[in-house]
Protein backbone atom coordinates (compact mmCIF):
# COMPACT_ATOMS: atom_id res chain seq x y z
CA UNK A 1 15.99 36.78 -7.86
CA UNK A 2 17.49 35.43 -10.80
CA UNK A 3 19.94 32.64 -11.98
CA UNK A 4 22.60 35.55 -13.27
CA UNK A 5 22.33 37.03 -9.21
CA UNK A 6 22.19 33.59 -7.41
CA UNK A 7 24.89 33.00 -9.55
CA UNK A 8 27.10 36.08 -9.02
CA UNK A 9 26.18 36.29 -5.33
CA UNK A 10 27.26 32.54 -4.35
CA UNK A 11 30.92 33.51 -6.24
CA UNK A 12 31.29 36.36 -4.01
CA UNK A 13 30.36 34.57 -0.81
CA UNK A 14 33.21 31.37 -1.70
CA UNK A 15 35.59 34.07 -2.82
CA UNK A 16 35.27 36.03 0.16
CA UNK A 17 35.59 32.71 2.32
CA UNK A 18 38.38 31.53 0.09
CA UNK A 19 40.12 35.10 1.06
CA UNK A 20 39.56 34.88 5.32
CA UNK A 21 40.68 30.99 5.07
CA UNK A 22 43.76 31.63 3.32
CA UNK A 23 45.02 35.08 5.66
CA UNK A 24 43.89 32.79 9.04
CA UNK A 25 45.95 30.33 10.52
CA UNK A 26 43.15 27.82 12.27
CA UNK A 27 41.68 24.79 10.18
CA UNK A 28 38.07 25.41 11.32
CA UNK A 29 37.55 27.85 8.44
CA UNK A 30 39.27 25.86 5.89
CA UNK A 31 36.23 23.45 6.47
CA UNK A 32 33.92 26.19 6.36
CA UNK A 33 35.08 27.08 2.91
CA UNK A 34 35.34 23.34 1.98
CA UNK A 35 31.84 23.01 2.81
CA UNK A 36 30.70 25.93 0.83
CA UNK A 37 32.25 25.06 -2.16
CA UNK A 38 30.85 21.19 -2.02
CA UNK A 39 27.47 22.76 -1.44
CA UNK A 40 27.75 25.27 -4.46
CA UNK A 41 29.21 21.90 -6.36
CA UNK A 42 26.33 20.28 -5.72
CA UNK A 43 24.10 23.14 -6.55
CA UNK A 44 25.98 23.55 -9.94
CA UNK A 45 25.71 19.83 -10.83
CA UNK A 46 29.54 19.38 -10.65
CA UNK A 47 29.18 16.11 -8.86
CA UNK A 48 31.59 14.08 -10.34
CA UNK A 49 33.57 15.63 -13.22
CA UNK A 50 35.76 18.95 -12.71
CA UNK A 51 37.64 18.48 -9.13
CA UNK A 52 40.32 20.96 -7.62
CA UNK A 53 44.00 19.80 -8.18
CA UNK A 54 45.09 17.56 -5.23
CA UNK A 55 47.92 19.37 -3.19
């Protein structure tokens, strides 16, 4: 598997997570997604520079 389709797969799976957490009322998948998009963070080097907007 390459970089390009670890790449494009890992979008899809926080998008698709970013979609159910948004249309569902509980907090448990709001963590889910949270965690997800620290672990691709992590995975993309993005440790301490670009950060999402604080509500």
């Amino acid at each position: 598997m390459s970089l390009m389709e670890i790449l494009d797969i890992s979008t899809k799976v926080v998008t698709a997570a970013s979609a159910i957490a948004a249309v569902t009322p509980t907090a448990k998948d709001d963590g889910i997604v949270s965690l997800l998009r620290r672990i691709i963070d992590f995975l993309a080097f993005n440790v301490l520079n670009a950060k999402p907007a604080k509500k």
